[in-house]
PDB file of N, CA and C in Angstrom:
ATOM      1  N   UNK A   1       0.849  -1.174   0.000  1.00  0.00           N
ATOM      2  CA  UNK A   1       0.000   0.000   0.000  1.00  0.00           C
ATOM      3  C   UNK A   1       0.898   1.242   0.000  1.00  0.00           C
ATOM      4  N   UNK A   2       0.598   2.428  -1.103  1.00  0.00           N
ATOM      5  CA  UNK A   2       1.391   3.615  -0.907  1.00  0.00           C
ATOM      6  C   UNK A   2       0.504   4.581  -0.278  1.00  0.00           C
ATOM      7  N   UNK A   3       0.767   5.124   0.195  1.00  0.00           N
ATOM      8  CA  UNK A   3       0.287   6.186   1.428  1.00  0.00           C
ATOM      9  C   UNK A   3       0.668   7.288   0.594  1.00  0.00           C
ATOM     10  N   UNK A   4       0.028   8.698  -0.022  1.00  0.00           N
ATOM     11  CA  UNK A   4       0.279   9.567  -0.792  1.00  0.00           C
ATOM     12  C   UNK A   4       0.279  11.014   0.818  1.00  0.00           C
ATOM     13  N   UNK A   5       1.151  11.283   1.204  1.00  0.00           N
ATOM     14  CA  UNK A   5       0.809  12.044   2.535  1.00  0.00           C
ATOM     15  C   UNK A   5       1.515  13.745   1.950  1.00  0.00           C
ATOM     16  N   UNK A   6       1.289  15.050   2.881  1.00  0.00           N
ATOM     17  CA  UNK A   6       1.339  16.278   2.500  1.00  0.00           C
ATOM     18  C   UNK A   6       1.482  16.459   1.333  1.00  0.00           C
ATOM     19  N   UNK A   7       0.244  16.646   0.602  1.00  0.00           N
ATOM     20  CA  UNK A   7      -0.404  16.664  -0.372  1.00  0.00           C
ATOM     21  C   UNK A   7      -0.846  18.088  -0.741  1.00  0.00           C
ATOM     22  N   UNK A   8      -0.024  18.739  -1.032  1.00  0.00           N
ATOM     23  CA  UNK A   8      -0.347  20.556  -1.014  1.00  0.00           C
ATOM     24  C   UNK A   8      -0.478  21.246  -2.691  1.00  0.00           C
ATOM     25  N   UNK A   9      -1.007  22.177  -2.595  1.00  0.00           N
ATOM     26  CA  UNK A   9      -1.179  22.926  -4.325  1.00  0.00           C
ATOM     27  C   UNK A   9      -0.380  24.349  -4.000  1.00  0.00           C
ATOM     28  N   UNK A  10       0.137  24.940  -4.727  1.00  0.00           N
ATOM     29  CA  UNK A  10       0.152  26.412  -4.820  1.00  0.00           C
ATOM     30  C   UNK A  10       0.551  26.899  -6.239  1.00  0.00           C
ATOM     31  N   UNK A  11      -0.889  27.907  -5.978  1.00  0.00           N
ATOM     32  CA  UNK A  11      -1.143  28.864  -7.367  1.00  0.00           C
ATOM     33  C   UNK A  11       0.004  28.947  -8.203  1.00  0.00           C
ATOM     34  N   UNK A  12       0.120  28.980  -8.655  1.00  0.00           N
ATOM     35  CA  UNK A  12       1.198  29.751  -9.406  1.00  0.00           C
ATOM     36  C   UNK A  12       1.169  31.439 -10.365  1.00  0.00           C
ATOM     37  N   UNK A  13       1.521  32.323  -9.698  1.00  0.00           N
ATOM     38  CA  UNK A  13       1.235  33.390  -9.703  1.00  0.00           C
ATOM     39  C   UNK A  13       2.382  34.479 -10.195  1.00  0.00           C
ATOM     40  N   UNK A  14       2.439  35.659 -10.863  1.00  0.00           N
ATOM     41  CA  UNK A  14       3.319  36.404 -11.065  1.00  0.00           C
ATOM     42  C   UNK A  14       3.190  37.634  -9.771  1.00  0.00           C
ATOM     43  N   UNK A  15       2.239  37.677  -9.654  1.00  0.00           N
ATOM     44  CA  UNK A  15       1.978  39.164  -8.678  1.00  0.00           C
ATOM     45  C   UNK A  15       1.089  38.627  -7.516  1.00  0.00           C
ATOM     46  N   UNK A  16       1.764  39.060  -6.344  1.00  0.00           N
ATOM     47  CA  UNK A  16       0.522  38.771  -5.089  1.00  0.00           C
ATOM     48  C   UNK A  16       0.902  37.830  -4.482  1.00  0.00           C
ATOM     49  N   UNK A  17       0.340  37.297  -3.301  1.00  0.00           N
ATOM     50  CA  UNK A  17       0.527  36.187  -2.460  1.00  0.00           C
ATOM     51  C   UNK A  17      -0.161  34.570  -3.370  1.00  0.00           C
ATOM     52  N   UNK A  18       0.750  33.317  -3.552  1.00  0.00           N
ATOM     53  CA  UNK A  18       0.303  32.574  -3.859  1.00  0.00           C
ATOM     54  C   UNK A  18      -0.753  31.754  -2.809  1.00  0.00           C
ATOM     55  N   UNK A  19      -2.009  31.667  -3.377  1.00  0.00           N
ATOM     56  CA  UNK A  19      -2.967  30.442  -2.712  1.00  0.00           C
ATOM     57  C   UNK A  19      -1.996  29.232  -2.212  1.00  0.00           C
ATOM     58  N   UNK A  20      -2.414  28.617  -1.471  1.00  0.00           N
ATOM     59  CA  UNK A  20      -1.975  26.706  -0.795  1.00  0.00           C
ATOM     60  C   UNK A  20      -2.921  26.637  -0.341  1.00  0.00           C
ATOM     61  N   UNK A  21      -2.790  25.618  -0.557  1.00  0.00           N
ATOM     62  CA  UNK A  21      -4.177  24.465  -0.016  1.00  0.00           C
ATOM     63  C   UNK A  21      -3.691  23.292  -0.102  1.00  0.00           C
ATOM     64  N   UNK A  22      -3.801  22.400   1.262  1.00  0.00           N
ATOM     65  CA  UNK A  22      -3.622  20.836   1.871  1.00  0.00           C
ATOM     66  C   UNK A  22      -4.598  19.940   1.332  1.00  0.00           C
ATOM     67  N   UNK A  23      -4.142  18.648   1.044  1.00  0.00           N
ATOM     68  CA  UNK A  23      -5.685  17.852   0.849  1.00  0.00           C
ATOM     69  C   UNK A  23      -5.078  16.677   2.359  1.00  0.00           C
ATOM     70  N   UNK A  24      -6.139  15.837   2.455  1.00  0.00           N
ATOM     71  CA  UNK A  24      -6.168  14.581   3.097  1.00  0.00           C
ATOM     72  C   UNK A  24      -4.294  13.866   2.473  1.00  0.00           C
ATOM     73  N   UNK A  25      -3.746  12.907   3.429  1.00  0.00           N
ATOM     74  CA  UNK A  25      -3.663  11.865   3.075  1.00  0.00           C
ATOM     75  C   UNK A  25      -4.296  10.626   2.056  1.00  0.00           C
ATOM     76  N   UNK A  26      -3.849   9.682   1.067  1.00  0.00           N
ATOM     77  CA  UNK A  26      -4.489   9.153   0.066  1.00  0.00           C
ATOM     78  C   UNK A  26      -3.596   7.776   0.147  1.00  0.00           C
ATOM     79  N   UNK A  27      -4.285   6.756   0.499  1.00  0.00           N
ATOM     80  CA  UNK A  27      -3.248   5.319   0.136  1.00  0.00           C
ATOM     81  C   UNK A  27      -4.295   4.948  -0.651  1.00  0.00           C
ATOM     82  N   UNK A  28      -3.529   4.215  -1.918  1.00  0.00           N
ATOM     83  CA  UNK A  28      -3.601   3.420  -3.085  1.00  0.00           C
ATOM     84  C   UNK A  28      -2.916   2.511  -3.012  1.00  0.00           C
ATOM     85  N   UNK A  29      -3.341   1.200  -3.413  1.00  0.00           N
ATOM     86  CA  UNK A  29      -2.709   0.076  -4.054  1.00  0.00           C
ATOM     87  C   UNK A  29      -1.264   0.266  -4.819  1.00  0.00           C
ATOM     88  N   UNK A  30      -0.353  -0.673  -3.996  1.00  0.00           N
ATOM     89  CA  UNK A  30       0.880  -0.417  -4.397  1.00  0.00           C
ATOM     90  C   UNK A  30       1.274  -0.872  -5.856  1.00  0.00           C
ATOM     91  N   UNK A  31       0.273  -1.826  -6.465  1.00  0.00           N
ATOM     92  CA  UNK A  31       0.414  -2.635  -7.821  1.00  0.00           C
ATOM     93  C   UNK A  31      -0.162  -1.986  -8.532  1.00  0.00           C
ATOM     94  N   UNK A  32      -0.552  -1.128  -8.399  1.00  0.00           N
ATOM     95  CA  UNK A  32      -1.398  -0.704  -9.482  1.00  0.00           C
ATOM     96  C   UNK A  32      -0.408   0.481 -10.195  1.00  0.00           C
ATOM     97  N   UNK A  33       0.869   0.609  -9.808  1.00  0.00           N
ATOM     98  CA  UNK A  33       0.981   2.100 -10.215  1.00  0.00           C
ATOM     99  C   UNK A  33       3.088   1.815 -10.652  1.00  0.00           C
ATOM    100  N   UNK A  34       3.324   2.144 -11.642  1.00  0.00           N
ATOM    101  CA  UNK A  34       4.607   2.020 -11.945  1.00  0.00           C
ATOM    102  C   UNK A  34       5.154   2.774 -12.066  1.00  0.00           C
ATOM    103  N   UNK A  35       4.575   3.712 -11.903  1.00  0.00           N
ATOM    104  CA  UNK A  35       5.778   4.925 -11.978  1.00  0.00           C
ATOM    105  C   UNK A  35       4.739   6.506 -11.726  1.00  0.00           C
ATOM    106  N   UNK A  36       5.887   7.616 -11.320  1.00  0.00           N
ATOM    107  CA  UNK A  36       5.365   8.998 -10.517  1.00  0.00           C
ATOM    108  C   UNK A  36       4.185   9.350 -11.315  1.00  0.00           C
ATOM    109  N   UNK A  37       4.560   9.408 -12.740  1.00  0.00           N
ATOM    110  CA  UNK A  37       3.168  10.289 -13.976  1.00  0.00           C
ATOM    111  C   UNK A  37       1.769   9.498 -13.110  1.00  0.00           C
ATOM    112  N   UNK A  38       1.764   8.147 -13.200  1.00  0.00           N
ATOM    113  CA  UNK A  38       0.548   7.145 -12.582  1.00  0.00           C
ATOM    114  C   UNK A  38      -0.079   7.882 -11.394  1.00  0.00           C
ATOM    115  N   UNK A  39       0.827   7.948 -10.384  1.00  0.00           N
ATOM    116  CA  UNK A  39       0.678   8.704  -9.076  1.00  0.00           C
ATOM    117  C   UNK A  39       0.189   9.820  -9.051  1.00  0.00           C
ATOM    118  N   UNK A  40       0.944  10.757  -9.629  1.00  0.00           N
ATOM    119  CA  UNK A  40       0.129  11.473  -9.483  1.00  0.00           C
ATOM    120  C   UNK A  40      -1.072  11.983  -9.923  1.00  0.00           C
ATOM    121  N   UNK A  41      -1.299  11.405 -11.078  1.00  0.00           N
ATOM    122  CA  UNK A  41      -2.688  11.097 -11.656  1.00  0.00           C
ATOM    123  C   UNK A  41      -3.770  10.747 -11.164  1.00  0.00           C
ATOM    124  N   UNK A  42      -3.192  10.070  -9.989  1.00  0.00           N
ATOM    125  CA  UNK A  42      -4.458   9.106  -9.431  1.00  0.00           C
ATOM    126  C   UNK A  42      -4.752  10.403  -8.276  1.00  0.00           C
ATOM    127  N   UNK A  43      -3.777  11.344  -7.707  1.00  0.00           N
ATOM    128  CA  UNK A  43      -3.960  12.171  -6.751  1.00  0.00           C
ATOM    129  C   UNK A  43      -4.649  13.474  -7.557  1.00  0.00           C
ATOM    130  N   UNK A  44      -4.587  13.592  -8.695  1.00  0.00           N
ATOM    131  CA  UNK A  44      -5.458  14.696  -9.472  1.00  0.00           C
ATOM    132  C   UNK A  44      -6.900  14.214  -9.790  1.00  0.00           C
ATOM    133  N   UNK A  45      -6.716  12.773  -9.773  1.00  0.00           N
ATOM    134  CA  UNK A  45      -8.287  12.441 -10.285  1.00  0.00           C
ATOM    135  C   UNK A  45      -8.566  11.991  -8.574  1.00  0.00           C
ATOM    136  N   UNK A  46      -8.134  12.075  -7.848  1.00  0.00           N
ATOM    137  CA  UNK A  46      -8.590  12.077  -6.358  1.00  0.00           C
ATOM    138  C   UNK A  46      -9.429  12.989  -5.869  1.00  0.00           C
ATOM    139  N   UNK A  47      -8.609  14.201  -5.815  1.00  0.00           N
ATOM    140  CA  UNK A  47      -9.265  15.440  -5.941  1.00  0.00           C
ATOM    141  C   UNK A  47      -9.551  16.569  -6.205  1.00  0.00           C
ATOM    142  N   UNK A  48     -10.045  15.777  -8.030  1.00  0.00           N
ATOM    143  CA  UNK A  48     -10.517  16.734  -8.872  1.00  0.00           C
ATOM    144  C   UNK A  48      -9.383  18.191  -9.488  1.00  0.00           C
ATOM    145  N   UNK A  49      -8.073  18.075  -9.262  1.00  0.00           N
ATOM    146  CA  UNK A  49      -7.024  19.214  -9.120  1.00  0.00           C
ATOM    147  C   UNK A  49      -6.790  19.210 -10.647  1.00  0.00           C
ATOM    148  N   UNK A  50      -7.334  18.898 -11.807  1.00  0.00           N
ATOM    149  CA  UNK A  50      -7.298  19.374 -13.121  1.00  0.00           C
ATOM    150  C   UNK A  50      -6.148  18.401 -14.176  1.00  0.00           C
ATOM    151  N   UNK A  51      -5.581  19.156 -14.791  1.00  0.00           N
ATOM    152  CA  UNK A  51      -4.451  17.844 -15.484  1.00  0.00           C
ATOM    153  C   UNK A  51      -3.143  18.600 -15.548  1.00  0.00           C
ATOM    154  N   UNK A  52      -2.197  17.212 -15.696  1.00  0.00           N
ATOM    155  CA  UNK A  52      -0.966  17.037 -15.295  1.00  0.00           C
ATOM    156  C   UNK A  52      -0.306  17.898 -16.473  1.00  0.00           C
ATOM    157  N   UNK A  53       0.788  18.727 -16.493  1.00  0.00           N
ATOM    158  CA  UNK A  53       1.338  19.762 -17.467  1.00  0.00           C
ATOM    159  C   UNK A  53       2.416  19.520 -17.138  1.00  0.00           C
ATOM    160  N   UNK A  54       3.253  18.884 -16.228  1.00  0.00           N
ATOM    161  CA  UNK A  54       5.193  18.846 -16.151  1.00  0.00           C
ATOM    162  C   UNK A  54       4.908  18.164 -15.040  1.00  0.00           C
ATOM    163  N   UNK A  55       5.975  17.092 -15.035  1.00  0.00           N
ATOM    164  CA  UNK A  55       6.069  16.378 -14.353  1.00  0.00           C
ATOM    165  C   UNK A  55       7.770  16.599 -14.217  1.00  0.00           C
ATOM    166  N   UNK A  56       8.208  16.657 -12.382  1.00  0.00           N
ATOM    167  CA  UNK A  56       9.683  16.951 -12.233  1.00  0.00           C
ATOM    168  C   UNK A  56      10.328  15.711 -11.720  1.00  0.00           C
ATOM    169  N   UNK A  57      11.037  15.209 -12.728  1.00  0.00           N
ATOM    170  CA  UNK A  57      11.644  14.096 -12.728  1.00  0.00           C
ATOM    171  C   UNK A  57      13.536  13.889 -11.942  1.00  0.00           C
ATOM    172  N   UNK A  58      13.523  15.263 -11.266  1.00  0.00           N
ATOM    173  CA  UNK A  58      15.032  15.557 -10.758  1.00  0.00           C
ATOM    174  C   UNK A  58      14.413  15.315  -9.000  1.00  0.00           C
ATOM    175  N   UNK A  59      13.180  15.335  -8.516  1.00  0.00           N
ATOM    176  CA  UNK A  59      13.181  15.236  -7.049  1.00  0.00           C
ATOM    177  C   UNK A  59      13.357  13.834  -6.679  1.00  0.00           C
ATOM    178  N   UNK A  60      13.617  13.488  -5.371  1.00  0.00           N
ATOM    179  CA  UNK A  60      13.909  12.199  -4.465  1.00  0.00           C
ATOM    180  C   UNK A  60      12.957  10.993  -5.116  1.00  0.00           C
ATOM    181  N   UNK A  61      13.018  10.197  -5.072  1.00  0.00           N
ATOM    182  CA  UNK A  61      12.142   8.464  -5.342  1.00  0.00           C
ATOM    183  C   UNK A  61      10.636   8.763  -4.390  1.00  0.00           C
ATOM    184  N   UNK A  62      10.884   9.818  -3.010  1.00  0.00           N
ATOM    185  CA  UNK A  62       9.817   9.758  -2.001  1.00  0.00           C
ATOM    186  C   UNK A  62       9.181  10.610  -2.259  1.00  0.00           C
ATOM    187  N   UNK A  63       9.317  11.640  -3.160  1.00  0.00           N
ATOM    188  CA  UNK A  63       8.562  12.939  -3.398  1.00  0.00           C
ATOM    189  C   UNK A  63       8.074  13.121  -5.015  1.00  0.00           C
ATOM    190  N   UNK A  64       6.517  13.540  -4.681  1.00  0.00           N
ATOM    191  CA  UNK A  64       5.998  14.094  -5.966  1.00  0.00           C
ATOM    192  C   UNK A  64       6.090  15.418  -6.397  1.00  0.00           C
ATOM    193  N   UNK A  65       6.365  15.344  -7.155  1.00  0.00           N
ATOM    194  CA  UNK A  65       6.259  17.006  -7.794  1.00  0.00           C
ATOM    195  C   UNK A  65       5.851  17.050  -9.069  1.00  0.00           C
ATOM    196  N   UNK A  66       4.965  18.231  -9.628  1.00  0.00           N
ATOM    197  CA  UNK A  66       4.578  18.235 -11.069  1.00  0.00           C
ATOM    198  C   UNK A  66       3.751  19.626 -10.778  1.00  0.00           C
ATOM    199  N   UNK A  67       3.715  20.240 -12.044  1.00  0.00           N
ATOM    200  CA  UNK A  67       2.529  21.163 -12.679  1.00  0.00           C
ATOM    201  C   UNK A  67       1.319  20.796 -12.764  1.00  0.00           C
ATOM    202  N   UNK A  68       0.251  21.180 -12.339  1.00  0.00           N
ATOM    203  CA  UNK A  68      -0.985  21.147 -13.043  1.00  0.00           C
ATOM    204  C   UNK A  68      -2.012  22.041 -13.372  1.00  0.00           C
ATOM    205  N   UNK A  69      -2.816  21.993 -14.664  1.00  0.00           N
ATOM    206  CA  UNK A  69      -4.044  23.412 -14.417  1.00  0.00           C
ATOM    207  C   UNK A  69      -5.052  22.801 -14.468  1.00  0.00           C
ATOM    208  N   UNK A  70      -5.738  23.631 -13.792  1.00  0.00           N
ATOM    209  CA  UNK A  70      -7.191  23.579 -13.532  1.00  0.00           C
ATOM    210  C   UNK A  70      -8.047  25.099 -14.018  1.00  0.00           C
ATOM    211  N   UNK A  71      -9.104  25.137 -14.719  1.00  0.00           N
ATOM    212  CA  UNK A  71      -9.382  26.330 -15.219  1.00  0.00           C
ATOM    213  C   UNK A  71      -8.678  27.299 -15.738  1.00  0.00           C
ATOM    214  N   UNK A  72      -7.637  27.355 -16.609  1.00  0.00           N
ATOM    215  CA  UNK A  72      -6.849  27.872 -16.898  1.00  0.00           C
ATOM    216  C   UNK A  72      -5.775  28.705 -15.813  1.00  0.00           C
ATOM    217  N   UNK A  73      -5.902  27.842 -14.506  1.00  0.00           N
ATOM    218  CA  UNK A  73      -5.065  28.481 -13.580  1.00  0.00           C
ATOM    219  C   UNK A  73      -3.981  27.229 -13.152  1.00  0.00           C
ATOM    220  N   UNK A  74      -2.780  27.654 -13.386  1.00  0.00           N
ATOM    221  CA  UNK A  74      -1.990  26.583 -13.174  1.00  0.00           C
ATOM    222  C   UNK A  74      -1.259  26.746 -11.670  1.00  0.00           C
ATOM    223  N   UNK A  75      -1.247  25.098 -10.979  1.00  0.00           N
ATOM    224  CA  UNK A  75      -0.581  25.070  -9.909  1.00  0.00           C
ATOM    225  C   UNK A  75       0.893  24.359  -9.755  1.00  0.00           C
ATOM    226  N   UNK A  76       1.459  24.478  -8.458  1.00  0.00           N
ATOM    227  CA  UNK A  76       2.756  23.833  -8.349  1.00  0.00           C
ATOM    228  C   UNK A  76       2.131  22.309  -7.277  1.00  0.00           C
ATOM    229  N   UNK A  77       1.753  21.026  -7.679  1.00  0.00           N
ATOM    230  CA  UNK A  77       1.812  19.926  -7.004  1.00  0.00           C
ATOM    231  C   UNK A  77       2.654  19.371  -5.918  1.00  0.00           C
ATOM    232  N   UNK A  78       2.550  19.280  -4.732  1.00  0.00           N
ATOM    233  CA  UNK A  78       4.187  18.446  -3.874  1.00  0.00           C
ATOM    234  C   UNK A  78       3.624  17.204  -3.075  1.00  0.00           C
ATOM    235  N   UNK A  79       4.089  16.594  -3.133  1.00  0.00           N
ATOM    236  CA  UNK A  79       3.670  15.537  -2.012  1.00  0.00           C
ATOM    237  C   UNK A  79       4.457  14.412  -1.671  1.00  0.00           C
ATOM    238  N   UNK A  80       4.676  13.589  -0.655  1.00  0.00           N
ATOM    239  CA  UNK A  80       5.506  12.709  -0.396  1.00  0.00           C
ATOM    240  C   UNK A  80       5.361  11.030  -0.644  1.00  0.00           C
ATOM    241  N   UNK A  81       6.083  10.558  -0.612  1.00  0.00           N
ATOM    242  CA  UNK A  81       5.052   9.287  -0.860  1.00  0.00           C
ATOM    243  C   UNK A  81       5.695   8.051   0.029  1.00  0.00           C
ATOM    244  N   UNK A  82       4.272   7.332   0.823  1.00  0.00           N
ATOM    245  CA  UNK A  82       5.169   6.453   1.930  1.00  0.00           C
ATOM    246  C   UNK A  82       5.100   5.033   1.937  1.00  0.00           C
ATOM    247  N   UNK A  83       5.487   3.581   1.413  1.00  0.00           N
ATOM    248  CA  UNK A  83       5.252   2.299   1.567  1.00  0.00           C
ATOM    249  C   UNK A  83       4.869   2.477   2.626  1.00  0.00           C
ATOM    250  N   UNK A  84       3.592   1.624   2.857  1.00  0.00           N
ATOM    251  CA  UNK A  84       3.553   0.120   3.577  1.00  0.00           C
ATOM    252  C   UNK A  84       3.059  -1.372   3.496  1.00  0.00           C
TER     253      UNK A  84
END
């Protein structure tokens, strides 16, 4: 089982304070998923956070990171990711 834990968005913005916003914790089935693009997919179609635009393939094996927009407003994705 992967445990998808601090699960945060922020706006991505030129001017002004960027939005964040936390979601829940998320465990998924550890077989089902081969690689980060999968993951985090399953955490955008979790909750509803729009589609995947860059995916950052330079962070740790334990951490997600990627772009996504939603309504033509694009965010910065982070989240960690934990076996058990």
């Amino acid at each position: 089982m992967l445990i998808i834990t601090k699960i945060q968005t922020k706006e991505l913005k030129a001017i002004g304070r960027a939005n964040t916003r936390e979601y829940e914790d998320l465990a998924i089935p550890a077989l089902d998923f081969s690689s980060k693009k999968e993951l985090v997919q399953e955490v955008l179609d979790a909750y509803d956070l729009g589609e995947l635009t860059t995916l950052s393939h330079v962070s740790s094996p334990n951490v997600l990171k990627a772009t996504v927009e939603k309504d033509n407003v694009a965010y910065h994705l982070s989240a960690k990711i934990h076996e058990e």
